[in-house]
N, C-alpha and C. Protein backbone atom coordinates (compact mmCIF):
# COMPACT_ATOMS: atom_id res chain seq x y z
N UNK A 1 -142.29 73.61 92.30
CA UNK A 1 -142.81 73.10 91.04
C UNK A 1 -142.33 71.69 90.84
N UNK A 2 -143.01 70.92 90.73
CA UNK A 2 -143.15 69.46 90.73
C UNK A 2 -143.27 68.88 89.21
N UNK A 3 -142.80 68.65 88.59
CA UNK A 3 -143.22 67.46 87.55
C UNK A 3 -142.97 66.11 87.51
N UNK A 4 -144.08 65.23 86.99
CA UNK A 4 -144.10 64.20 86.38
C UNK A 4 -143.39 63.44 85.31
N UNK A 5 -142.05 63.49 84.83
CA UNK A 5 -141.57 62.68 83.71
C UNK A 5 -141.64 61.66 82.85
N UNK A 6 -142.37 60.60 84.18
CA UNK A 6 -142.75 59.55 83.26
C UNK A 6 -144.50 59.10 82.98
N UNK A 7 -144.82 58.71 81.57
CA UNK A 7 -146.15 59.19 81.80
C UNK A 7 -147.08 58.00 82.08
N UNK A 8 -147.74 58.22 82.89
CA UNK A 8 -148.74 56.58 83.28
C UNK A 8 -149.19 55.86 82.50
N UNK A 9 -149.50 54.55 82.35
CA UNK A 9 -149.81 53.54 81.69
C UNK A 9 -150.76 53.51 81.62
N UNK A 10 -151.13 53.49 80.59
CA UNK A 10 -153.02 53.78 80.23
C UNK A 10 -153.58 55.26 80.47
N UNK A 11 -152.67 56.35 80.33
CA UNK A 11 -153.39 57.37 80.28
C UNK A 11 -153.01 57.70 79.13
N UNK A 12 -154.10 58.30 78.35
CA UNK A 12 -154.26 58.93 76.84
C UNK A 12 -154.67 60.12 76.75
N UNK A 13 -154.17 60.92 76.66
CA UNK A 13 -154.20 62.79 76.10
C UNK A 13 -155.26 62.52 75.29
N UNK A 14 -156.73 63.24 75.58
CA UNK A 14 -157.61 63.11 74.46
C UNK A 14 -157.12 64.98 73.62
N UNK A 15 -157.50 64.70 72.19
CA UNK A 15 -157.09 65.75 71.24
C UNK A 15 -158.25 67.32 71.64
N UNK A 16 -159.70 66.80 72.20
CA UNK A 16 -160.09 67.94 72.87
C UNK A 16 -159.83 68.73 73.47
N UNK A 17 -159.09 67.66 74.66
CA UNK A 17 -159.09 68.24 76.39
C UNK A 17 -157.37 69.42 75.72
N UNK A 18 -156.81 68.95 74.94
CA UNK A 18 -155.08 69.74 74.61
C UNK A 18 -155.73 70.73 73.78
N UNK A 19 -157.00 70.46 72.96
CA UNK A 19 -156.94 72.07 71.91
C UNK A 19 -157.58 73.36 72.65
N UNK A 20 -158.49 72.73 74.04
CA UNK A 20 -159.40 73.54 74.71
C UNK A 20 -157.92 74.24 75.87
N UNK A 21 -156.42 73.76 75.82
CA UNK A 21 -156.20 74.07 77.21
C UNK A 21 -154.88 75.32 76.19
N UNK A 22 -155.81 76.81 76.35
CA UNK A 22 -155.18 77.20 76.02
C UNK A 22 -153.57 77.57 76.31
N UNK A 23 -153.23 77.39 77.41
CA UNK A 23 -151.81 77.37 78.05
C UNK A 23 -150.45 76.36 77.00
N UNK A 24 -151.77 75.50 77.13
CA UNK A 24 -150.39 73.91 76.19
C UNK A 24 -150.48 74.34 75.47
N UNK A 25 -151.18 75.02 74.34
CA UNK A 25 -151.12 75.38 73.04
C UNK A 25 -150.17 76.76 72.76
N UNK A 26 -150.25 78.01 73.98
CA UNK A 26 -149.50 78.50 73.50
C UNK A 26 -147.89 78.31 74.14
N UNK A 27 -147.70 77.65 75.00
CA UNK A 27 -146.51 76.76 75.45
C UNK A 27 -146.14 76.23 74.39
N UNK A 28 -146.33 75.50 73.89
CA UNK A 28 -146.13 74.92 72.31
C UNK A 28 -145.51 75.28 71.34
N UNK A 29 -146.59 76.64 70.99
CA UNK A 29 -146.18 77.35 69.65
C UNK A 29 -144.90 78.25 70.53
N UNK A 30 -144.57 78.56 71.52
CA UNK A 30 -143.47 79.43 71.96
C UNK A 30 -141.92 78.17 71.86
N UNK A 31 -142.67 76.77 72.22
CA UNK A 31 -141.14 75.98 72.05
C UNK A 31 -140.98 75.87 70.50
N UNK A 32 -142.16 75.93 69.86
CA UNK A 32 -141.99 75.91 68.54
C UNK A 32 -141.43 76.99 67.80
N UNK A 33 -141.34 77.86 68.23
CA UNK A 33 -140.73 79.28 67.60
C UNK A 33 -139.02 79.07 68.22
N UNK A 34 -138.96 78.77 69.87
CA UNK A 34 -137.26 78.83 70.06
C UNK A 34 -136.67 77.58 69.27
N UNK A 35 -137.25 76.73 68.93
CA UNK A 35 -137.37 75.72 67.99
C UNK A 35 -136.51 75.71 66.74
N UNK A 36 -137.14 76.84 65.86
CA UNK A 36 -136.79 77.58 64.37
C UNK A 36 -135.90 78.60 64.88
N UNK A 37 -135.45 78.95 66.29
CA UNK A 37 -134.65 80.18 66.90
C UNK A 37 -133.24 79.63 66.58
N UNK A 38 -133.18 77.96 66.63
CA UNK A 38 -131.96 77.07 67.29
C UNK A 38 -131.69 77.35 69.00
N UNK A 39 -132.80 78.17 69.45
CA UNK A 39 -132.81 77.84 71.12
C UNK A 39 -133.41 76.60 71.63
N UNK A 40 -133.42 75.49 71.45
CA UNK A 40 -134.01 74.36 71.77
C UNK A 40 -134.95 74.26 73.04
N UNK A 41 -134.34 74.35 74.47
CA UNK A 41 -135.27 74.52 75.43
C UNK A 41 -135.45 75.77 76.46
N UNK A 42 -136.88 75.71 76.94
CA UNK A 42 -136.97 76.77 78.08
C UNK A 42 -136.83 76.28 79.01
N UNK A 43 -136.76 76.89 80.54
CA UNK A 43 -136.95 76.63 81.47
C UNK A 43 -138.34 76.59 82.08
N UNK A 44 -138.91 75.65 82.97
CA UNK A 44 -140.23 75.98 83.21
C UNK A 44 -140.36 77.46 83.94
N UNK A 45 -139.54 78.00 84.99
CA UNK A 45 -139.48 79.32 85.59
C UNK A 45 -140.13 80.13 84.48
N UNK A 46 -139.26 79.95 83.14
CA UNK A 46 -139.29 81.29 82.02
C UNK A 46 -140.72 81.11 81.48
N UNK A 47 -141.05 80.00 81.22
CA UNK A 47 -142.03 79.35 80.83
C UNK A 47 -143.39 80.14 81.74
N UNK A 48 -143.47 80.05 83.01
CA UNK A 48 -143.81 80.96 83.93
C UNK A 48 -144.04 81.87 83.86
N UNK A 49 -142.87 82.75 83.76
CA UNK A 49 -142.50 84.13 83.57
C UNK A 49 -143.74 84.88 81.95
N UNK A 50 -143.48 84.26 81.02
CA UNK A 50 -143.86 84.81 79.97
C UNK A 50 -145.32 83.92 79.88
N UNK A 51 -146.00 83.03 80.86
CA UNK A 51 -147.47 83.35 80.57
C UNK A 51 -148.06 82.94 82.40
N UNK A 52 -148.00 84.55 82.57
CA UNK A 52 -148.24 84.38 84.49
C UNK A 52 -149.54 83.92 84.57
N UNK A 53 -150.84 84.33 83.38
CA UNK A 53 -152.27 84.27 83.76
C UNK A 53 -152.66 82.73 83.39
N UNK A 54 -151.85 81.77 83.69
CA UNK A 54 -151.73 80.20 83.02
C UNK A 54 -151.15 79.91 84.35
N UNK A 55 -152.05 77.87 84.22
CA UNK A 55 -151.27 77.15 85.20
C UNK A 55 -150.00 76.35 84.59
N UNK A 56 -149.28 76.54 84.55
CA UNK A 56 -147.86 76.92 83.84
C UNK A 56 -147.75 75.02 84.11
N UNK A 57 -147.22 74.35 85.14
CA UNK A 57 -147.18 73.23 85.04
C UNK A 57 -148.00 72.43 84.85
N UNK A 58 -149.21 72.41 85.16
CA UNK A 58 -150.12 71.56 84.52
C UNK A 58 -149.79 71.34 83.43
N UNK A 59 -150.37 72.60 82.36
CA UNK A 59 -149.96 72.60 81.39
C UNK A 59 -149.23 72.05 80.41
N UNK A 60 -147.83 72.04 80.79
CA UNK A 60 -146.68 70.97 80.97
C UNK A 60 -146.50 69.69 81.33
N UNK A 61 -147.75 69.29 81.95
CA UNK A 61 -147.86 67.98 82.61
C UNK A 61 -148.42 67.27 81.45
N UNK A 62 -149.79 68.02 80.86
CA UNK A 62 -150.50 67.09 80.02
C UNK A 62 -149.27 67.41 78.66
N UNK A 63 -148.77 68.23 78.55
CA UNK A 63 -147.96 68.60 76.74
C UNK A 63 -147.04 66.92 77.14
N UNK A 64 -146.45 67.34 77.90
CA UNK A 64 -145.18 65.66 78.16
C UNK A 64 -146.14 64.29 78.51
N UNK A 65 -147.38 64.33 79.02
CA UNK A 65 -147.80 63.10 78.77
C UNK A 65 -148.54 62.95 77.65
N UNK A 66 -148.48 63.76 76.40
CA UNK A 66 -149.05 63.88 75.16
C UNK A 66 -148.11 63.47 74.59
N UNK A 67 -147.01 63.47 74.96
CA UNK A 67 -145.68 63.38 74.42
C UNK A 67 -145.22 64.44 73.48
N UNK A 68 -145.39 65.38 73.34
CA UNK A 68 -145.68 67.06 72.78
C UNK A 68 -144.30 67.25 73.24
N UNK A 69 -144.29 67.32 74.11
CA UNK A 69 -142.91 68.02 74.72
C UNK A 69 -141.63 67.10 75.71
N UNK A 70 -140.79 67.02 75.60
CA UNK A 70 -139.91 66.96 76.41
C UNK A 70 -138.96 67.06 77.89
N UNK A 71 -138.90 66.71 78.91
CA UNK A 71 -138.63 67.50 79.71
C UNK A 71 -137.66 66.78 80.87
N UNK A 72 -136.68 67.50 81.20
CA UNK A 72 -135.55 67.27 81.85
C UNK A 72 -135.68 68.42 83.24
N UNK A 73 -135.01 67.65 84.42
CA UNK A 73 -134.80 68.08 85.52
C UNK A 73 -133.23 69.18 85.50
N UNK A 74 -133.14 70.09 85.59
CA UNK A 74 -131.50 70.87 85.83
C UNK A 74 -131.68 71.76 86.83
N UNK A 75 -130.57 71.62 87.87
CA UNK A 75 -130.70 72.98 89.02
C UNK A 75 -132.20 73.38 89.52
N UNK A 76 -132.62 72.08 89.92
CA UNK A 76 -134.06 72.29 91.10
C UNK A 76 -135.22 73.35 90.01
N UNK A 77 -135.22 73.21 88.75
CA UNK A 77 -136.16 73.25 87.30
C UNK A 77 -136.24 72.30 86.76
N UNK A 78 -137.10 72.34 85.91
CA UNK A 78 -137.57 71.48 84.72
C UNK A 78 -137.62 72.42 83.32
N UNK A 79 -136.44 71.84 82.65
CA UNK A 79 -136.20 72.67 81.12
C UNK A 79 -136.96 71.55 80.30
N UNK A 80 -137.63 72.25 79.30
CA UNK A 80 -138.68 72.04 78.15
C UNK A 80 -138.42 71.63 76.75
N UNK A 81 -138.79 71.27 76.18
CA UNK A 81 -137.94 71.15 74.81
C UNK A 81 -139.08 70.41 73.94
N UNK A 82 -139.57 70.64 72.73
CA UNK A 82 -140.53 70.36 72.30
C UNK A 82 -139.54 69.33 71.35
N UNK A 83 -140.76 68.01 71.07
CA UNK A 83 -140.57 66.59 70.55
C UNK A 83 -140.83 66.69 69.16
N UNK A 84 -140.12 65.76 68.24
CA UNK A 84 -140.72 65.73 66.71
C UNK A 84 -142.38 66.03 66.90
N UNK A 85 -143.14 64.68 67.59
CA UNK A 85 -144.51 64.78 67.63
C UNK A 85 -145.04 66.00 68.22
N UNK A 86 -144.48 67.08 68.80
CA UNK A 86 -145.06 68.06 68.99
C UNK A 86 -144.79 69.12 67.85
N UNK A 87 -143.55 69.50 66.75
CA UNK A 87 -143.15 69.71 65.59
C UNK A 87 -144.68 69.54 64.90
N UNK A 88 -145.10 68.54 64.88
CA UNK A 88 -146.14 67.87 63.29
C UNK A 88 -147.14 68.45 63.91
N UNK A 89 -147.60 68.33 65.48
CA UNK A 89 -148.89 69.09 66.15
C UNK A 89 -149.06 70.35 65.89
N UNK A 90 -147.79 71.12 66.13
CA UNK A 90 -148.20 72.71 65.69
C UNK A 90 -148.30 73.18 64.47
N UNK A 91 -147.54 72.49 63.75
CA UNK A 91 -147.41 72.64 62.47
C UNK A 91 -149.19 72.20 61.81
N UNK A 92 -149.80 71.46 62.02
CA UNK A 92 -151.04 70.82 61.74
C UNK A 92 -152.06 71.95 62.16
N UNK A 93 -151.66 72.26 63.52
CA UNK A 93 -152.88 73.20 64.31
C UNK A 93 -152.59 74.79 63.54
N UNK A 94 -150.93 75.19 62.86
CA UNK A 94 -150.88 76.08 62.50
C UNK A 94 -152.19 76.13 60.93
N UNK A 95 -152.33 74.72 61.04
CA UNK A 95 -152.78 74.64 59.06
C UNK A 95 -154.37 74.84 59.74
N UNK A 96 -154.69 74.29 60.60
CA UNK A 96 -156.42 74.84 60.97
C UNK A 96 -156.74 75.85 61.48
N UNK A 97 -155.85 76.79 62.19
CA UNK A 97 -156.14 77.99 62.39
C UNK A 97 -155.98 78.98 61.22
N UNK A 98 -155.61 78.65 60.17
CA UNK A 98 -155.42 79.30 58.73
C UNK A 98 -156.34 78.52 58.00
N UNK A 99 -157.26 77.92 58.45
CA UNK A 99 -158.53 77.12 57.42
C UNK A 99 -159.32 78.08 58.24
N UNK A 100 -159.54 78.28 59.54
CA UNK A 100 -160.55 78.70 60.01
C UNK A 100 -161.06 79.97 59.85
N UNK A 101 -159.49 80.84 60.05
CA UNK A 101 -159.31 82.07 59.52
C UNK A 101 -159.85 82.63 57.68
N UNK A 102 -159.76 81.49 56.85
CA UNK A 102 -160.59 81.62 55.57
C UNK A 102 -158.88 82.11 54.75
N UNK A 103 -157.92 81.69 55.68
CA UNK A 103 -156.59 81.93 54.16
C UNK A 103 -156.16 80.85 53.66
N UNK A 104 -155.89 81.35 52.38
CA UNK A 104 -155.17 80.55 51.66
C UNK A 104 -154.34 79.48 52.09
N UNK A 105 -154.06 78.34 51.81
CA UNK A 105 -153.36 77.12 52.46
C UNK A 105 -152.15 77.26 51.43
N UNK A 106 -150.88 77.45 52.01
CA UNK A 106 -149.06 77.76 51.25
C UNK A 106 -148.86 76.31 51.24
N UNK A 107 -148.36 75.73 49.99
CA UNK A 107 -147.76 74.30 49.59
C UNK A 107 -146.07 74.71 50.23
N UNK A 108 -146.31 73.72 51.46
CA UNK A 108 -144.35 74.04 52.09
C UNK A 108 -143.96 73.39 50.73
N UNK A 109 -142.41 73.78 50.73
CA UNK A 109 -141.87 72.78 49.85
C UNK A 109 -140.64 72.91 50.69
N UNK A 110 -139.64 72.20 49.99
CA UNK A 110 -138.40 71.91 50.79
C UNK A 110 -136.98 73.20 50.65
N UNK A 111 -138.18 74.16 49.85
CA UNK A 111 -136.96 75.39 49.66
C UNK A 111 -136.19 75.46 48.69
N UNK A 112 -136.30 74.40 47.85
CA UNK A 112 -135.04 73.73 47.07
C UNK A 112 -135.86 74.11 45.82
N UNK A 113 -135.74 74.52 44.67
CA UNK A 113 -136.23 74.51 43.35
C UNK A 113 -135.06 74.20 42.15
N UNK A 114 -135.69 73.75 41.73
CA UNK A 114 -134.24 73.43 40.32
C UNK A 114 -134.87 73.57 39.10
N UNK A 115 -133.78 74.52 38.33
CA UNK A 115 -134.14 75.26 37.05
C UNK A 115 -132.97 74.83 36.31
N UNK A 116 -133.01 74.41 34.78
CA UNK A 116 -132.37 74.16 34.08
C UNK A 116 -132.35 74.89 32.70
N UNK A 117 -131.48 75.57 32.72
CA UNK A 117 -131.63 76.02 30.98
C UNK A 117 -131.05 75.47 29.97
N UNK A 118 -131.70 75.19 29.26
CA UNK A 118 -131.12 74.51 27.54
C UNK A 118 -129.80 74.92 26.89
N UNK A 119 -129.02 74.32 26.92
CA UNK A 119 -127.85 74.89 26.15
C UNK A 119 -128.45 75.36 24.05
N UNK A 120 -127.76 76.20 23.29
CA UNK A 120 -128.50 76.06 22.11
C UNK A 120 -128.15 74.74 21.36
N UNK A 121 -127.42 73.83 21.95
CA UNK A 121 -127.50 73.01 20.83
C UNK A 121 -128.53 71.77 21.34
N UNK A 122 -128.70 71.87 22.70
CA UNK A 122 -129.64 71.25 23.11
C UNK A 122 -131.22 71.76 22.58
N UNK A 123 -131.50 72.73 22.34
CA UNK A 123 -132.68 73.37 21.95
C UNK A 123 -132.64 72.88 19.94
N UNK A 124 -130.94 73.45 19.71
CA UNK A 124 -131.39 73.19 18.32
C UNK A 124 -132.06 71.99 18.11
N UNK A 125 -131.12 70.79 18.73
CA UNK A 125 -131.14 69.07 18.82
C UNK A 125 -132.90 68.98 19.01
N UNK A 126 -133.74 69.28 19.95
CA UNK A 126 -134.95 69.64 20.07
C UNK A 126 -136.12 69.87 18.84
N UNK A 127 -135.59 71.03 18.37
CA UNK A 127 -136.26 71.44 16.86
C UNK A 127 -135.69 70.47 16.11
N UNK A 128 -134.64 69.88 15.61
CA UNK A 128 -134.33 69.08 14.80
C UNK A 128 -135.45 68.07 14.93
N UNK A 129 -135.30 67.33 16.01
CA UNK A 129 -136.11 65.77 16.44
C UNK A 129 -137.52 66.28 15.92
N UNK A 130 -138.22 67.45 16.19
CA UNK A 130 -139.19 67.42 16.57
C UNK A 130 -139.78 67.73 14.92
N UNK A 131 -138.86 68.19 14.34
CA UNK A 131 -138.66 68.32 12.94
C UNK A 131 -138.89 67.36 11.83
N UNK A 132 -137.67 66.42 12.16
CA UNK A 132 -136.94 65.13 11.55
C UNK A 132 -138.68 63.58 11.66
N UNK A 133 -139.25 63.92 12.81
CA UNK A 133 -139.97 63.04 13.40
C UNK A 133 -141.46 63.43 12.81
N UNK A 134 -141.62 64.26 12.01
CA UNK A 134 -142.72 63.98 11.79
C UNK A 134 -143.36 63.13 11.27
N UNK A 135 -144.73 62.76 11.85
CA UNK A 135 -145.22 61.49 11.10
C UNK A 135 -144.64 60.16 11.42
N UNK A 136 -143.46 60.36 12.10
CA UNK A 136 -142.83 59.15 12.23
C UNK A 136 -143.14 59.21 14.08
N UNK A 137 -142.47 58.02 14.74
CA UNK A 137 -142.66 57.68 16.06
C UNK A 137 -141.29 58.01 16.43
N UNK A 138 -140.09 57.69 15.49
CA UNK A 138 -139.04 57.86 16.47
C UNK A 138 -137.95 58.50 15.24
N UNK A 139 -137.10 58.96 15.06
CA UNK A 139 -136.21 59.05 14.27
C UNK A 139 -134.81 58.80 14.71
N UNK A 140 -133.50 58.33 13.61
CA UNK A 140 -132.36 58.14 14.33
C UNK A 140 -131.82 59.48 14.43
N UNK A 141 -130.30 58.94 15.18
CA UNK A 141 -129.64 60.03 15.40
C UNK A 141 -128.58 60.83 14.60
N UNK A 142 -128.59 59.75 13.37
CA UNK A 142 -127.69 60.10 11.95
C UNK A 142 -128.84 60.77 11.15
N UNK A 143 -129.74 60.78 11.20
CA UNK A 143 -131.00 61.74 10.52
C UNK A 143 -130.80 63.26 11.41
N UNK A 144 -130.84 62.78 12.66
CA UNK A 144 -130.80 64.58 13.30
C UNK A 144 -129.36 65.15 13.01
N UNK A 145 -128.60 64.48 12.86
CA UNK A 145 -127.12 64.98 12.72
C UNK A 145 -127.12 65.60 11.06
N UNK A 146 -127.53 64.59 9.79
CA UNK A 146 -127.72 65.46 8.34
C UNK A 146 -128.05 66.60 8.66
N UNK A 147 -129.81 66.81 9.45
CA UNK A 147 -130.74 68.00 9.43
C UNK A 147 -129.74 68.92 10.24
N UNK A 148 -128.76 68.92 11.51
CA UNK A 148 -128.12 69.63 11.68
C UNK A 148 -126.73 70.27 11.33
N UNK A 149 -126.41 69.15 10.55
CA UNK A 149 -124.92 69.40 9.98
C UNK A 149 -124.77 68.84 8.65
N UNK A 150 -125.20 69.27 7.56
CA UNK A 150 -125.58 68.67 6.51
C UNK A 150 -123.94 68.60 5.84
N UNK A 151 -123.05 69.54 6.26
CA UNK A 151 -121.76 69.44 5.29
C UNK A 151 -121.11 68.24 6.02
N UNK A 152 -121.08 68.06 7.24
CA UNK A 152 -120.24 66.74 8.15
C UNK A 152 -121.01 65.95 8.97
N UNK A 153 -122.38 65.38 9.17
CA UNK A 153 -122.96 64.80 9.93
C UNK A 153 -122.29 63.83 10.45
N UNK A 154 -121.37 63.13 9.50
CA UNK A 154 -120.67 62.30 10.13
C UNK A 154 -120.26 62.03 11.39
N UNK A 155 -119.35 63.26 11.27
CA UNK A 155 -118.40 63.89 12.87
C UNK A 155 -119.55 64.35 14.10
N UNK A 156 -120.35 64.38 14.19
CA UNK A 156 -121.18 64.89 14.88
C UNK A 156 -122.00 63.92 16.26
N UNK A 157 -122.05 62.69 14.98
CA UNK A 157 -123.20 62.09 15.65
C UNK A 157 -122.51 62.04 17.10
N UNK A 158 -121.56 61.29 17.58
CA UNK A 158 -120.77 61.33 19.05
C UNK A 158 -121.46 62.55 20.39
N UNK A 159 -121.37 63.63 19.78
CA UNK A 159 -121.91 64.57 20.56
C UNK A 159 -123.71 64.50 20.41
N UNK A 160 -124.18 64.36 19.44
CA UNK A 160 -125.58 64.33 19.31
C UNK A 160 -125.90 62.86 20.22
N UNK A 161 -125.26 62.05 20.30
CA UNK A 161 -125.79 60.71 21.22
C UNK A 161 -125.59 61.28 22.76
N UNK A 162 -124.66 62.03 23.32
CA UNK A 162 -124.17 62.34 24.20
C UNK A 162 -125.62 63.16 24.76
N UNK A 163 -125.54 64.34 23.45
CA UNK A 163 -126.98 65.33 24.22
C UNK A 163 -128.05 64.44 24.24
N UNK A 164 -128.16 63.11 23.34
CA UNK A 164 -130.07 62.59 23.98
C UNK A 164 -129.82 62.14 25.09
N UNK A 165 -128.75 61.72 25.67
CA UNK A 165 -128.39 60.82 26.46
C UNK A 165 -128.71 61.73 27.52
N UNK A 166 -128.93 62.87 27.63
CA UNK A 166 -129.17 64.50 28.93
C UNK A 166 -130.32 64.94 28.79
N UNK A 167 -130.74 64.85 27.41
CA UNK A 167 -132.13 65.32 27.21
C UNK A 167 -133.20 64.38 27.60
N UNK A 168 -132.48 63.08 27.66
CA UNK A 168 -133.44 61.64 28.34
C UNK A 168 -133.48 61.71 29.86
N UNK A 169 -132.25 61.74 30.12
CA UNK A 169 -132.10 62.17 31.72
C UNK A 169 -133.00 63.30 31.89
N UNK A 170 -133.27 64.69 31.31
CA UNK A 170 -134.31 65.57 31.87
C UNK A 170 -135.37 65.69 31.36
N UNK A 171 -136.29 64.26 30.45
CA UNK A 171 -137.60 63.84 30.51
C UNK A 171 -138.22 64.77 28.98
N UNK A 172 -137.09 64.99 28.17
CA UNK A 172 -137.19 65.98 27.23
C UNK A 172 -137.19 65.07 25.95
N UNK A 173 -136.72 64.06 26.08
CA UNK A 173 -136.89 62.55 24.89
C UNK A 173 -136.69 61.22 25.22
N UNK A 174 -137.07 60.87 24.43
CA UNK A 174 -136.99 59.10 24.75
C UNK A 174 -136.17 58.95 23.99
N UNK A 175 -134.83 57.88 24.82
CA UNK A 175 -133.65 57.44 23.30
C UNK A 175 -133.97 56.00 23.89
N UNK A 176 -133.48 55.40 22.82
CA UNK A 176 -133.23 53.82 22.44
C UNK A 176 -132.38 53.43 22.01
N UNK A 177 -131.32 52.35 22.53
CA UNK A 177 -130.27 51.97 21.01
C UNK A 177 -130.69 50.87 20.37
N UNK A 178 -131.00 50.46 19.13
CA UNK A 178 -131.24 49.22 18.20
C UNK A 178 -129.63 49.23 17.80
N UNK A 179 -128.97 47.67 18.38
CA UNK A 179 -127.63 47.86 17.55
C UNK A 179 -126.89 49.13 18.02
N UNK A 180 -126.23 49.78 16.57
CA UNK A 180 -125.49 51.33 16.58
C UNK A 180 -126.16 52.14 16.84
N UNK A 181 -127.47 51.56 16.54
CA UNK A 181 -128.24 52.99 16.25
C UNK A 181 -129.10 53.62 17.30
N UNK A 182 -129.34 55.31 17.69
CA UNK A 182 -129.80 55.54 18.24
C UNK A 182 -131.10 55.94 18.15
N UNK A 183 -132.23 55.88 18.26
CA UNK A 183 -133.33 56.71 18.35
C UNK A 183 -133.97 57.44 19.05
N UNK A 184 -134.05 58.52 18.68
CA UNK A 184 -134.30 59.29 19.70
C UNK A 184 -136.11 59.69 19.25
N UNK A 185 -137.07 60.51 20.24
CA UNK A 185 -138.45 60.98 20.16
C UNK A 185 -138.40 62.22 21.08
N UNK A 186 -138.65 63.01 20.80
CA UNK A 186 -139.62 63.66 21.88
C UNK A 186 -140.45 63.76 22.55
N UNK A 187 -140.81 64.24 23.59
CA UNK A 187 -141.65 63.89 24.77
C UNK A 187 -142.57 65.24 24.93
N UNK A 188 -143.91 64.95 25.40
CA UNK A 188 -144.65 66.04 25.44
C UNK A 188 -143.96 67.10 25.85
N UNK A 189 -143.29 66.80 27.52
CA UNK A 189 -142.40 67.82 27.70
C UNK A 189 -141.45 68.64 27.57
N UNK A 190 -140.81 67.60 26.14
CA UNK A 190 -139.77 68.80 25.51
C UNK A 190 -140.36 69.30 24.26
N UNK A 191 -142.21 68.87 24.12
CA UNK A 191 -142.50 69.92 23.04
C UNK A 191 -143.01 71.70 23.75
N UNK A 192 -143.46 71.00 25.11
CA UNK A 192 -143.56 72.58 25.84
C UNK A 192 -142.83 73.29 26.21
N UNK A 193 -141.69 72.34 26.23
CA UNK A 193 -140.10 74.17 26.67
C UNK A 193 -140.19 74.36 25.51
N UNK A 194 -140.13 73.56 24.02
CA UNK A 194 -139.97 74.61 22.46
C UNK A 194 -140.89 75.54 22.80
N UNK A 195 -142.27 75.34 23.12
CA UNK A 195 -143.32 76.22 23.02
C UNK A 195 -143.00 77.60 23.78
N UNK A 196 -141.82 77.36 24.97
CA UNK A 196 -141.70 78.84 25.56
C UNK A 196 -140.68 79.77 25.14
């Protein structure tokens, strides 16, 4: 078994001749699976082994001059190892064989979701503004502090500047300082968490 490593100058992998050769494709999706395994490469032998009714190096010839795949000489073999650009290929061909098939297309995301819950004085602070502001565009923050603490507003305001200052950071109001003063608004989006 012979391979080619480096790939000729002026030859171009057309996207037909690789979707028609069923061997590279499922060569592919198998480096693509030891891939997500953390087994990184096969051997061409194994490679062999698990698809006998395929011309196993060819195969291999056009995936590495597609630049699809990877491939290193060890102990009189050639071990395999699939490339970022072969990553985005299967991943792409996985999304048209699930168009073709008539399913649903899954939005990847990065796995990661972030949920925040309202503390209550953040929610009260919320109803207050949204309260305090009617009719108006913005209200201060010694107005939400009376409506919330009518016996000491005084003492308060410190922490009430603190929460717009978090509730601005998570897109829940708009603050401003004029001078001392703070103003704070609400934002469409912190009238729809009141709403839930």
């Amino acid at each position: 078994m012979h391979l080619m490593f480096n790939r000729p100058l002026g030859t171009e992998m057309r996207l037909y001749e690789l979707l028609q050769d069923r061997a590279a494709i499922n060569m592919l999706k198998l480096l693509s699976e030891r891939d997500l395994q953390k087994s990184y490469a096969v051997k061409l032998a194994e490679m062999q082994r698990q698809f006998p009714m395929f011309s196993v190096p060819a195969a291999a010839q056009r995936l590495i001059q597609a630049e699809l795949v990877g491939a290193d000489a060890v102990n009189n073999d050639a071990v395999l190892a699939i490339t970022e650009k072969g990553k985005r290929f299967i991943s792409v061909f996985d999304q048209l064989v699930a168009v073709a098939n008539g399913q649903k297309m899954e939005k990847k995301t990065n796995g990661m979701r972030i949920q925040y819950e309202l503390t209550m004085l953040e929610r009260q602070m919320l109803h207050a503004v949204k309260k305090v502001a009617e009719g108006k565009t913005a209200v201060s923050i010694h107005a939400i502090a009376r409506n919330l603490y009518p016996t000491e507003p005084g003492k308060n305001v410190g922490i009430l500047r603190q929460q717009s200052k978090q509730l601005a950071e998570l897109g829940l109001l708009h603050s401003r300082q004029i001078g001392k003063n703070v103003l704070v608004q609400i934002t469409t989006q912190g009238k729809q968490i009141l709403q839930e």
